[in-house]
Each structure stands twice: as structure tokens, then as C-alpha cells.
Protein backbone atom coordinates (compact mmCIF):
# COMPACT_ATOMS: atom_id res chain seq x y z
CA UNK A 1 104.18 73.30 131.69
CA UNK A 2 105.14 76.14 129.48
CA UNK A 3 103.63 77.45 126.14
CA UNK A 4 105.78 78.31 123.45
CA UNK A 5 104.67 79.33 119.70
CA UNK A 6 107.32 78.87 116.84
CA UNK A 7 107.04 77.82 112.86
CA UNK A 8 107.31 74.77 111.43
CA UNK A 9 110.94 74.61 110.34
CA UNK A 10 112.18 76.68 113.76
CA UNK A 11 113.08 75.54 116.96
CA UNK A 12 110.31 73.55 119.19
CA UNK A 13 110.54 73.04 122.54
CA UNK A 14 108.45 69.83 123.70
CA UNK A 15 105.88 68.50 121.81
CA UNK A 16 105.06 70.45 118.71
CA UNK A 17 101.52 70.74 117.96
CA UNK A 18 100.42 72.42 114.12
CA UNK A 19 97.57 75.07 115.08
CA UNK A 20 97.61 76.81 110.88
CA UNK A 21 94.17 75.49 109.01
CA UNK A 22 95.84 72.72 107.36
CA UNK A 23 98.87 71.07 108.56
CA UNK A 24 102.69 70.69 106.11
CA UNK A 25 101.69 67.40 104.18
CA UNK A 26 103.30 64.28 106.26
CA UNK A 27 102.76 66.29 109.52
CA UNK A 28 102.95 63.74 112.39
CA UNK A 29 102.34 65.68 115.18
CA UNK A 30 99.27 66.62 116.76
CA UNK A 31 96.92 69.23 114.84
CA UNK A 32 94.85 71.41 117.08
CA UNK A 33 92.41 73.35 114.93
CA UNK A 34 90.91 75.14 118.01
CA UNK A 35 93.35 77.98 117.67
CA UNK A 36 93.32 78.21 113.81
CA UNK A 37 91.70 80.66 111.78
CA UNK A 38 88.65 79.91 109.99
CA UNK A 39 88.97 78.94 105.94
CA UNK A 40 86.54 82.36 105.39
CA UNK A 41 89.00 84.27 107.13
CA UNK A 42 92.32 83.25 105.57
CA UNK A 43 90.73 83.41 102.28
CA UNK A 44 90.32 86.55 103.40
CA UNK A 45 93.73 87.33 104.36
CA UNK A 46 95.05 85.67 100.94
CA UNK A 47 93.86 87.88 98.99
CA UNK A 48 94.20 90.79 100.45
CA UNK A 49 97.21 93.58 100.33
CA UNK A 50 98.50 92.27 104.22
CA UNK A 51 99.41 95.69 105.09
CA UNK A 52 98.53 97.56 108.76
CA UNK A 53 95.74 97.87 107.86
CA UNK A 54 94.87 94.08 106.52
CA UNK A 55 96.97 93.15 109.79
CA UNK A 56 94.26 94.67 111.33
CA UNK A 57 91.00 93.65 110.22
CA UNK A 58 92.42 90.02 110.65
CA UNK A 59 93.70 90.79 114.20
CA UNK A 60 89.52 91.61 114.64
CA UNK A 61 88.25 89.04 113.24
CA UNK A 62 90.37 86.40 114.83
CA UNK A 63 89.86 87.84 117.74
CA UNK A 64 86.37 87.25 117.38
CA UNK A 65 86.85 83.95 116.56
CA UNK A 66 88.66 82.93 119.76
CA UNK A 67 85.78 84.44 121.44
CA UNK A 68 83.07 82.13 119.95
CA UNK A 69 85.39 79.44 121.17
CA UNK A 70 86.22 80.27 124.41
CA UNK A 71 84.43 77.37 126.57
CA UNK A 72 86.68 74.97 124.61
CA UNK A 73 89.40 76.92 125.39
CA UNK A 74 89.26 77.20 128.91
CA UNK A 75 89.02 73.24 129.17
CA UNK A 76 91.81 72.66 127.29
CA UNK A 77 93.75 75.44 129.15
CA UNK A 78 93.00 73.76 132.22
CA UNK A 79 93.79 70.08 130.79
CA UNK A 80 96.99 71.69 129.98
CA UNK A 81 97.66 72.70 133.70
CA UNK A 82 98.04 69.22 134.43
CA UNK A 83 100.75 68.50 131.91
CA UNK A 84 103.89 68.39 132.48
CA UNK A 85 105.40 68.18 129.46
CA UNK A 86 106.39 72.14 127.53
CA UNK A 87 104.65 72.31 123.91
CA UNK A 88 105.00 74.59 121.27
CA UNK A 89 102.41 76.13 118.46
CA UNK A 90 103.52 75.73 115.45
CA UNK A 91 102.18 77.40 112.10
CA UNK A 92 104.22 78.48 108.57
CA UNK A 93 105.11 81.94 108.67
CA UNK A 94 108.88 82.98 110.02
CA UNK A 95 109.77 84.13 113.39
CA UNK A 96 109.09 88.06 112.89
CA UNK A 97 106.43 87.50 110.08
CA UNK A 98 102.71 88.36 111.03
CA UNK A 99 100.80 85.23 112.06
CA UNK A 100 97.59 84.62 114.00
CA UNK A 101 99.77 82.18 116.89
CA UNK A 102 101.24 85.82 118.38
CA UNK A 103 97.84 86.51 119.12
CA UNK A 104 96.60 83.28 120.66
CA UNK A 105 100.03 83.33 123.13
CA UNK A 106 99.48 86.66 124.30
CA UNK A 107 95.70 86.74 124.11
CA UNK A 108 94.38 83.24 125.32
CA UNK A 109 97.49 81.59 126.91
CA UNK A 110 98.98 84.64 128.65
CA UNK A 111 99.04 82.37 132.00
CA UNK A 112 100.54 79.49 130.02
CA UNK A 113 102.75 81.67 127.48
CA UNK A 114 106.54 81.14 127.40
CA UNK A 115 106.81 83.37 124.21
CA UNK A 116 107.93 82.75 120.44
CA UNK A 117 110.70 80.75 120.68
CA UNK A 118 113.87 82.47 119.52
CA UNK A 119 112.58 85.50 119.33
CA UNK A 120 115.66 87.89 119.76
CA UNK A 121 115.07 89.68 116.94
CA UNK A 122 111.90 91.29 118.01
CA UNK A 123 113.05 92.87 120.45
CA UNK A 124 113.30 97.03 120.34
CA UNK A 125 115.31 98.98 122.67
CA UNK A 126 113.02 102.07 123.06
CA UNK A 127 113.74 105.76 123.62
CA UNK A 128 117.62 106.08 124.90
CA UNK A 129 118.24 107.12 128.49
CA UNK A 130 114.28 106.75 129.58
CA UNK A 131 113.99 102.90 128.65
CA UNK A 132 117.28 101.54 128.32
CA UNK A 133 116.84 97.51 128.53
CA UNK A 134 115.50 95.68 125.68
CA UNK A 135 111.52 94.75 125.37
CA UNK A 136 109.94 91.95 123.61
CA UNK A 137 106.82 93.18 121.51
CA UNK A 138 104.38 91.21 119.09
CA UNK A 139 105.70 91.66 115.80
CA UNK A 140 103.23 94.13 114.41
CA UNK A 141 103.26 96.61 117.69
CA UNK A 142 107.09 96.28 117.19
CA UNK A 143 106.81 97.56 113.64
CA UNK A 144 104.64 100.42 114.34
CA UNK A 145 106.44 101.61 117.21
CA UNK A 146 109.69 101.51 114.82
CA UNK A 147 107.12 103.59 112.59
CA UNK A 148 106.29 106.17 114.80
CA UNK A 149 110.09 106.48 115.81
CA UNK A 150 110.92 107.20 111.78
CA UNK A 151 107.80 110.14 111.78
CA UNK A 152 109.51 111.69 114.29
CA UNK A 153 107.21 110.65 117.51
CA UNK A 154 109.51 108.75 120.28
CA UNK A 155 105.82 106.65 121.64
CA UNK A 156 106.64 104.18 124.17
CA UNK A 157 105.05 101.54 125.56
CA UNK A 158 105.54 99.53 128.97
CA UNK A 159 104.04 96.33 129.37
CA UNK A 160 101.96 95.89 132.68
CA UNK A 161 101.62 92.85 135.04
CA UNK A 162 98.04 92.82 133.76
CA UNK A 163 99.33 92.17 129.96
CA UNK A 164 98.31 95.62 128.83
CA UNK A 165 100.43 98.37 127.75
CA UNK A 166 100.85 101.79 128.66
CA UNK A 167 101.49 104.28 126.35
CA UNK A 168 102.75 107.54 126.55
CA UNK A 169 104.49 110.13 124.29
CA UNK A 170 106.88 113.11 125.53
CA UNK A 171 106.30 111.94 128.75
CA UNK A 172 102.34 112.34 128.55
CA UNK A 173 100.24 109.52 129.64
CA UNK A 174 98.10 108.30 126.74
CA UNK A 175 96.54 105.64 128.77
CA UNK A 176 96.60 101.99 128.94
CA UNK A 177 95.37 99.26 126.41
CA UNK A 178 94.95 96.13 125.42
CA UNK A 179 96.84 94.71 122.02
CA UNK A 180 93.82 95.97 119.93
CA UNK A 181 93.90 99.13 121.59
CA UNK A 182 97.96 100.01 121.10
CA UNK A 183 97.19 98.97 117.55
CA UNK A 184 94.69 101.50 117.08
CA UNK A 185 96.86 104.15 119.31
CA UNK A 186 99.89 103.44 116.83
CA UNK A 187 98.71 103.38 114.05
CA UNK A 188 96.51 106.82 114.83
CA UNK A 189 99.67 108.82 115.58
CA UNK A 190 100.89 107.77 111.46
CA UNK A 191 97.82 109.25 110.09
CA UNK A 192 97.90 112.80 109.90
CA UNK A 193 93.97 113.08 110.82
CA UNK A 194 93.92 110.79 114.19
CA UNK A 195 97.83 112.28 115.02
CA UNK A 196 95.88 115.92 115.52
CA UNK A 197 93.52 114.84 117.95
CA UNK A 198 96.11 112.64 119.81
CA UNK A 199 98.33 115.14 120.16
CA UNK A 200 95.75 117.39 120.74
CA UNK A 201 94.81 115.67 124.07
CA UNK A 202 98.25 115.77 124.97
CA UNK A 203 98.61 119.68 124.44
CA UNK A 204 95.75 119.91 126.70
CA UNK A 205 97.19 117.15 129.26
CA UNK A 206 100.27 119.38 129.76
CA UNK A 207 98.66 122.78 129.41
């Protein structure tokens, strides 16, 4: 069986199963709460700006989250295994839009994960001539790699086997992360103080 994440009002493939807080009213599918933030932490993200750096904290803190649950996880991961039927996440925000079921797809279900369904709009063709063949990204690295492009810094990342991604920028290595860490990479190189010392170590790198 395959894993597939999606809102409410998109496509579904299989059985569509509500992982947001609180289900649409007259949901009458299944509601799985074990991948849904806490109420502390989306009162959280209500009222704050959800910028980067909002983005962020929540990607932490849900992160966290997971973690505490993990044992649960793994059981229903391997219930799963014996399924044969394909399901699909569901939760409110749009196809593109920042939501916390990115993260549990490529985080917790990476074996599992078929991807957001219809997703062809996240993809990013990176730099021209060195990567040439479109790559599907989470929607926030997407939009920080389009950032760095616009300042003027072609970054690009390659996803491993492993599920990290290696980054690099003119051609320097600048090591390989996990999703938290290409956050942090991308969005060090748009601030002017963490874009000296990156670039710094790259200077040296090629020196």
C-alpha cells in the first residue's frame, strides 16, 4: 500500500483519512489524530505572522511532537504494511500551502510515502544546464530555494536515497542534511549575517 497526503477538497486516492486537529463538520471518514498537531501548537501557529520564520518554529515543534509519539507510530506503520488498500492524509490547507502533513510524509512515512497528490506545481527545475529535469520539493524548501535564486545565489539541492539533501552552491559542497537542516542552510544564505560565514566556508573550500 501507498501513502499519499492531499486536502480535503483535492484529489484522494483510496481511503481518505482527516489527520488536521478537528475534522470539516460531517466528516465521515476516518480521523487519525496521531499525526495532528497539538491544540497548544496551532494556537500557536494562529496567531502568529506564518512567515519563514513561524514556518519554522512550527516545523520544530511538530517535529517534536512526532517524536513523543513515535512507539504509536511505528505500530501503526507496520499495521499499515499489511494493507492493501492506498490511503491518503487529508488536512485543509491547498496543495502548495504550508501544512504539517508534508512533514509527516517525508518525515515518518518516507517508506510508505507516495507524495502529495497532484503535486505538479511544486516542482522547480533548478540551475539550467547542471540540473536539467524537474524535482519535487516540500513546499517551504521549494520557496526558499526560489528565494535564494532571486538574491542572486543559484543553491541546489539533490535529494539522496537516504531522504536527505545535499546542498551545494557554485559547485561547492555545503554538506548534506536533513529537512530541518536545508531549512536552516536556506534560510542562512537570505540573511546577510549567516550568508558571510556560509560563503565564507566556501571561499576557504575552494581556496
Amino acid at each position: 500500500m501507498t501513502v499519499y497526503t492531499s486536502f480535503y477538497r483535492g484529489e484522494i486516492r483510496g481511503e481518505a483519512i482527516s489527520i488536521s486537529l478537528y475534522p470539516p463538520k460531517n466528516w465521515k471518514g476516518k480521523h487519525l489524530p496521531l499525526f495532528a498537531p497539538t491544540p497548544e501548537l496551532l494556537k500557536w501557529w494562529k496567531a502568529s505572522a506564518q512567515d519563514t520564520a513561524a514556518q519554522e518554529e512550527y516545523t520544530r515543534e511538530f517535529r517534536k511532537t512526532l517524536d513523543s509519539r513515535q512507539q504509536l507510530i511505528q505500530l501503526w506503520v507496520r499495521k499499515q504494511k499489511e494493507n492493501p488498500q492506498d490511503i491518503t492524509l487529508c488536512c485543509f490547507e491547498k496543495t502548495g500551502d504550508f501544512c504539517h502533513r508534508y512533514q509527516v510524509g517525508e518525515e515518518i512515512l518516507q517508506e510508505l510515502w507516495g507524495g502529495e497528490v497532484g503535486a505538479d506545481q511544486l516542482q522547480l527545475t533548478l540551475i539550467q544546464g547542471k540540473t536539467n529535469h524537474p524535482i519535487t520539493y516540500p513546499p517551504l524548501i521549494s520557496s526558499l530555494i526560489e528565494k535564494c535564486h532571486a538574491l542572486g545565489y543559484p543553491v541546489q539541492c539533490d535529494r539522496l536515497a537516504c531522504g536527505y539533501y545535499r546542498v551545494s552552491l557554485y559547485d561547492e559542497d555545503l554538506g548534506d542534511w536533513s529537512e530541518l537542516g536545508v531549512l536552516a542552510v536556506l534560510s542562512g544564505l537570505q540573511q546577510e549575517f549567516y550568508r558571510g560565514r556560509l560563503l565564507g566556508l566556501v571561499a576557504v573550500g575552494s581556496g
